[in-house]
C-alpha atoms as a PDB file:
ATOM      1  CA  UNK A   1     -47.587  16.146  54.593  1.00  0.00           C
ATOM      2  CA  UNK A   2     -46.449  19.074  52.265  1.00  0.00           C
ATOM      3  CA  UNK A   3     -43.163  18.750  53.050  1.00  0.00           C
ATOM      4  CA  UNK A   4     -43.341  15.136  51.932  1.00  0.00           C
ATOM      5  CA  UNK A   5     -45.162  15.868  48.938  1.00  0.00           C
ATOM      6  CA  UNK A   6     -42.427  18.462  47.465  1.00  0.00           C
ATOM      7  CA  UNK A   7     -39.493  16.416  48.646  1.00  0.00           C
ATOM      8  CA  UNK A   8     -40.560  13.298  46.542  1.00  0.00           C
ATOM      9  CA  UNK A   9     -41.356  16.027  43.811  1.00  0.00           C
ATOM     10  CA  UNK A  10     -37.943  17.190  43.716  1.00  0.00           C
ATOM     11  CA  UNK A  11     -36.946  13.622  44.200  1.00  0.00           C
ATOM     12  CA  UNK A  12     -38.821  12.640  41.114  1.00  0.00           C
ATOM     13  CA  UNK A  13     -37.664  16.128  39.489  1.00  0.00           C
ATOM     14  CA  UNK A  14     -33.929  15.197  39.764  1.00  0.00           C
ATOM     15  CA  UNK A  15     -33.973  11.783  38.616  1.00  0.00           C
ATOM     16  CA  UNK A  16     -35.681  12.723  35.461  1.00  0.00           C
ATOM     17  CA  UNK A  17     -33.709  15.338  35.085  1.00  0.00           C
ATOM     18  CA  UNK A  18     -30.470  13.220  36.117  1.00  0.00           C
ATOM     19  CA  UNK A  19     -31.611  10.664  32.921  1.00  0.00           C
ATOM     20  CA  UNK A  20     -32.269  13.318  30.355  1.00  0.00           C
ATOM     21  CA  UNK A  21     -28.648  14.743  31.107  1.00  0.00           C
ATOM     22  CA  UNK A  22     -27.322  11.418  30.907  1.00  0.00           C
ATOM     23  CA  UNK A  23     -29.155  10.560  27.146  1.00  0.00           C
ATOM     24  CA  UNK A  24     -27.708  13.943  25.882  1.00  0.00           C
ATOM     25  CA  UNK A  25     -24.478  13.584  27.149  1.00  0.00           C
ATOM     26  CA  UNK A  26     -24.177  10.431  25.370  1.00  0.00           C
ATOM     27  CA  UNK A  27     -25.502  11.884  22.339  1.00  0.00           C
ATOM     28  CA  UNK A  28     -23.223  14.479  22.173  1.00  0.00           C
ATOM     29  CA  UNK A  29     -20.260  12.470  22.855  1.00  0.00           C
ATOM     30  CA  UNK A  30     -21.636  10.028  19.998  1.00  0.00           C
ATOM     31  CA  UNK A  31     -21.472  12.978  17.625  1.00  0.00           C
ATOM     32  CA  UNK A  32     -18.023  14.852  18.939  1.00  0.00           C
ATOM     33  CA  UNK A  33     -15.929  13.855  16.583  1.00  0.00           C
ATOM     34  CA  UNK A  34     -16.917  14.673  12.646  1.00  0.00           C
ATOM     35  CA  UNK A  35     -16.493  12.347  10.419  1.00  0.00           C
ATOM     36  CA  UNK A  36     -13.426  12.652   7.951  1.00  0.00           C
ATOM     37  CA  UNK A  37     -13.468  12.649   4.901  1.00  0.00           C
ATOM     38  CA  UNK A  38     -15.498  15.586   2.007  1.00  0.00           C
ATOM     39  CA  UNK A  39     -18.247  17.740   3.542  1.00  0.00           C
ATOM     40  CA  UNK A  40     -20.086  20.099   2.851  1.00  0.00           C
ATOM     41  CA  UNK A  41     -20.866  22.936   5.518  1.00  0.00           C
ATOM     42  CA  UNK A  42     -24.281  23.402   7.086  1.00  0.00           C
ATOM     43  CA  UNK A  43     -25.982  25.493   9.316  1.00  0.00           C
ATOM     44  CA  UNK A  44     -24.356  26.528  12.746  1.00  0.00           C
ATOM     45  CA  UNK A  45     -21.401  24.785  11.526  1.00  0.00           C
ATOM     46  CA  UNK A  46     -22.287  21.364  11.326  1.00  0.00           C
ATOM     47  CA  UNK A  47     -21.332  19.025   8.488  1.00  0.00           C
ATOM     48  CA  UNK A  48     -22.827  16.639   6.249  1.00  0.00           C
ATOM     49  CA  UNK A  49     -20.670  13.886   3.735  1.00  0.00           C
ATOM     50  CA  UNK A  50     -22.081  14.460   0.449  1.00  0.00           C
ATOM     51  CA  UNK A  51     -24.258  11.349  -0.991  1.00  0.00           C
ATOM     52  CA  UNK A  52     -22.330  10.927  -3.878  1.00  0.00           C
ATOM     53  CA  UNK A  53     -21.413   7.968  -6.013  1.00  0.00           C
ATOM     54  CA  UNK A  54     -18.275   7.490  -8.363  1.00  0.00           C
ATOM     55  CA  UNK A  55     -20.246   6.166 -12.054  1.00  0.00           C
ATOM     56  CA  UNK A  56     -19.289   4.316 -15.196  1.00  0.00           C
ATOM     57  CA  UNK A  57     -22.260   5.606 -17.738  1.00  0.00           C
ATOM     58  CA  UNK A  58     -22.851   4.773 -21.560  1.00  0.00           C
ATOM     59  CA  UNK A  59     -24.859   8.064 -22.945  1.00  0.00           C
ATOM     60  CA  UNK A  60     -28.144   7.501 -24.444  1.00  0.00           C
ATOM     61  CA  UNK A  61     -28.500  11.096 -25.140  1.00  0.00           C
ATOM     62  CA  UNK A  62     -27.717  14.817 -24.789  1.00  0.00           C
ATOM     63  CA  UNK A  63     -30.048  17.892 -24.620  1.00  0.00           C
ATOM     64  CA  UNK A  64     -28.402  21.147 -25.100  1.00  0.00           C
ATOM     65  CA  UNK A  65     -30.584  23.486 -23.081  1.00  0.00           C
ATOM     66  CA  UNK A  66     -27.906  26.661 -24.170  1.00  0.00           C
ATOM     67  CA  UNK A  67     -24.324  26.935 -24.643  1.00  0.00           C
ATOM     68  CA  UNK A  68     -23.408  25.565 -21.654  1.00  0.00           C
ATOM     69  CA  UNK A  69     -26.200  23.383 -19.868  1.00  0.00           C
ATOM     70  CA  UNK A  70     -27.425  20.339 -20.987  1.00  0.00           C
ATOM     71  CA  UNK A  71     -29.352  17.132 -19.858  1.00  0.00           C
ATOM     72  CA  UNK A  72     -27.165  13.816 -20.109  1.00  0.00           C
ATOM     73  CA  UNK A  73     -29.061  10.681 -20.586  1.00  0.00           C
ATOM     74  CA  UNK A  74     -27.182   8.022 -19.488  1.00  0.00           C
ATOM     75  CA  UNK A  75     -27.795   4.052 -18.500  1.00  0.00           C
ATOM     76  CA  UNK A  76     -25.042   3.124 -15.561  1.00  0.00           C
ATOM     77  CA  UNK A  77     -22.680   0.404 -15.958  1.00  0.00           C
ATOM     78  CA  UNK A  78     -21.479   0.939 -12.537  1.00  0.00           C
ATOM     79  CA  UNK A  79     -21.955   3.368  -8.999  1.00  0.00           C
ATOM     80  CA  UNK A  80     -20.160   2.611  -5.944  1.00  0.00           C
ATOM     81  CA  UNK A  81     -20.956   4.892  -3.100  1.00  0.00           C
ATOM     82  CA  UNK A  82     -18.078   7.645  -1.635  1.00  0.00           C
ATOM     83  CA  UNK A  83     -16.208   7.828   1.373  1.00  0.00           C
ATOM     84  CA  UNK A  84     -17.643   4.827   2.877  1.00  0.00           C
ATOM     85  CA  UNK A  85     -21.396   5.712   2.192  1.00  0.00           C
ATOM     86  CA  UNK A  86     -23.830   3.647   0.204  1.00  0.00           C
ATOM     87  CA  UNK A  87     -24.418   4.729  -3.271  1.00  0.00           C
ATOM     88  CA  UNK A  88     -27.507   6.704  -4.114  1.00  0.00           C
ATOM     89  CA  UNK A  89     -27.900   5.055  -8.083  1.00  0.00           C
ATOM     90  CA  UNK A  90     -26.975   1.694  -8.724  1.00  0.00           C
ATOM     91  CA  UNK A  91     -25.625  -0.319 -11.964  1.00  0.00           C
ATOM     92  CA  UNK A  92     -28.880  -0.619 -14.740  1.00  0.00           C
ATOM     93  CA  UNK A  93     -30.578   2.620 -13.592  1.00  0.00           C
ATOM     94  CA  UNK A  94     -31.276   4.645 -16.374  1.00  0.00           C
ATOM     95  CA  UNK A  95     -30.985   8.424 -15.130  1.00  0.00           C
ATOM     96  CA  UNK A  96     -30.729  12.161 -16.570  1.00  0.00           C
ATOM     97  CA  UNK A  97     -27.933  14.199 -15.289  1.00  0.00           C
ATOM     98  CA  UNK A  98     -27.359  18.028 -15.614  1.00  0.00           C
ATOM     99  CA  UNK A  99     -23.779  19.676 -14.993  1.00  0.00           C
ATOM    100  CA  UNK A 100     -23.289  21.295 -11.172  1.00  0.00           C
ATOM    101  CA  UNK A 101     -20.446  23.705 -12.341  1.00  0.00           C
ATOM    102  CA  UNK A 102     -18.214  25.557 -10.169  1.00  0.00           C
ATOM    103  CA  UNK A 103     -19.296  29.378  -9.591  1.00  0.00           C
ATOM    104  CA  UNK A 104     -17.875  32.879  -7.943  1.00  0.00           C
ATOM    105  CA  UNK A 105     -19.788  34.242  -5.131  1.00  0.00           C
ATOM    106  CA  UNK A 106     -22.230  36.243  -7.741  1.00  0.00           C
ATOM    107  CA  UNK A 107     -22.995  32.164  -8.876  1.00  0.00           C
ATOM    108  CA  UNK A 108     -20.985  32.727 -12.231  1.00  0.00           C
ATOM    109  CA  UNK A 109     -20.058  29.736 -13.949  1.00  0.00           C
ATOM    110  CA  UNK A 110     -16.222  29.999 -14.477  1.00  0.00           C
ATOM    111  CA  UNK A 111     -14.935  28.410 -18.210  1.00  0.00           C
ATOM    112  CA  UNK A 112     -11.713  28.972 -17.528  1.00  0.00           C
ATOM    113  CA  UNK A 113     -12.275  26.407 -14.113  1.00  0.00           C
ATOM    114  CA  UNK A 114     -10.949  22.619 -15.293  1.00  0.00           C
ATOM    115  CA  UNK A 115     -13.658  21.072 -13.722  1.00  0.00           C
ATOM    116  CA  UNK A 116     -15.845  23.081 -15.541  1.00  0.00           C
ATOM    117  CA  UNK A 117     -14.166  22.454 -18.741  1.00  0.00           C
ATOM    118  CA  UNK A 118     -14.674  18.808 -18.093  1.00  0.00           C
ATOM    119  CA  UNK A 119     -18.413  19.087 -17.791  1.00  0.00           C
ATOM    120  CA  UNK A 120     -18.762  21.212 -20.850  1.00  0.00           C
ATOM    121  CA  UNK A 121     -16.840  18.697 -22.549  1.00  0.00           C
ATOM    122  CA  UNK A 122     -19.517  16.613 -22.166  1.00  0.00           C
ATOM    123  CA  UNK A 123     -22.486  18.789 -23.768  1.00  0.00           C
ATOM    124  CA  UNK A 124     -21.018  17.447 -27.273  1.00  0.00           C
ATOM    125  CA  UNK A 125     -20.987  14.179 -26.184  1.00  0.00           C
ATOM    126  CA  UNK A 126     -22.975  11.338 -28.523  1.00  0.00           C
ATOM    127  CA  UNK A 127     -25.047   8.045 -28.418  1.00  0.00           C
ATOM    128  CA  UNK A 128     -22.888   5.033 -26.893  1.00  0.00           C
ATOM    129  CA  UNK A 129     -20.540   7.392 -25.543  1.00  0.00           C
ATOM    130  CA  UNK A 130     -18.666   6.061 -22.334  1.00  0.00           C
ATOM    131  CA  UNK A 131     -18.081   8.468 -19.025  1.00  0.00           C
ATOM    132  CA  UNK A 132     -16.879   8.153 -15.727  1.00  0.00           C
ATOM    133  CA  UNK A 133     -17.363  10.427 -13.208  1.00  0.00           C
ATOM    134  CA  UNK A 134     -18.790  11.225  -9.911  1.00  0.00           C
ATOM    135  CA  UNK A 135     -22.830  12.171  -9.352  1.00  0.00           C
ATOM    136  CA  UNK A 136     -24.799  13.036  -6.876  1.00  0.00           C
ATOM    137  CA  UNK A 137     -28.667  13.637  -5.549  1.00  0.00           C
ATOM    138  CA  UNK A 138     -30.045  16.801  -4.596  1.00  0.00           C
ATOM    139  CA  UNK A 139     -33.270  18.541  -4.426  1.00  0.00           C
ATOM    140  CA  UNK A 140     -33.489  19.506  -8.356  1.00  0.00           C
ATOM    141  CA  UNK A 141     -32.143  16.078  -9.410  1.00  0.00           C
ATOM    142  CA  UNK A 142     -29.152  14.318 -10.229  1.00  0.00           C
ATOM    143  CA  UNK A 143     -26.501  16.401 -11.002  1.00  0.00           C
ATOM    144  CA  UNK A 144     -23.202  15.100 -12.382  1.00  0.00           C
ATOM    145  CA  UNK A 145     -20.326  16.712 -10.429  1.00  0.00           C
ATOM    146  CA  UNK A 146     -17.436  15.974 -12.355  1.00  0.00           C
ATOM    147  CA  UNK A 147     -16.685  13.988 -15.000  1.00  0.00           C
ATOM    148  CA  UNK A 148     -14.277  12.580 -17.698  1.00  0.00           C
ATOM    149  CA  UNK A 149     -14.157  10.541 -21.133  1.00  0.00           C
ATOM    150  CA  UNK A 150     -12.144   7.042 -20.379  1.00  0.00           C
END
């Protein structure tokens, strides 16, 4: 009677264990191959796409916070999402952007970096003003990533 009782436990033991192998196998295999495209690293190596959208903005207005940060209000005229994600904004949002510049490993903003001379462009930039660029969402907000005057 004992004997029966632990073979249909181990019975039972393997097939459940048999199914759980087989649901993680297929996840992994699901997940093998990263997607292409930009991403940014996480942790133990794994990658995320960034949720970023390419923007056509008019300016509403700019806060200089200091030399080189500001706030950007803008209205969008357009957002189309990146590498084959949805966009995060969408056209008629009104939104406030701040400048995600480039920086050195002490998280020094570079002026001398073009892409950072692009954003800075933009702290003198006025009322009715037209950009294009690319924005994203993070934690602190919407930040605009990189951007240029048509």
């Amino acid at each position: 009677m004992i004997n029966r009782a632990l073979l249909a436990l181990a019975v039972l033991t393997s097939l459940g264990g048999c199914c759980s192998t087989h649901r993680g196998e297929k996840a992994l295999s699901e997940h093998a191959t990263p997607p292409q495209g930009n991403r940014i690293a996480g942790q133990g190596g794994a990658a995320i796409k960034r949720n970023a959208a390419e923007i056509v903005a008019v300016v509403d207005s700019v806060q200089g916070v200091d030399d080189m940060n500001y706030r950007l209000f803008v209205r969008l005229s357009s957002a189309s999402g990146v590498e084959g994600m949805d966009s995060p904004a969408s056209a008629g949002q009104s939104i406030t952007l701040v400048p995600d510049y480039a920086t050195d490993n002490q998280g020094n903003v570079d002026p001398s970096n073009a892409r950072n001379k692009r954003l800075m462009s933009l702290h003198s930039a006025g009322k009715g003003d037209q950009i294009r660029g690319t924005i994203s969402l993070l934690s602190k907000g919407w930040v605009l990533v990189d951007a240029r005057k048509p």
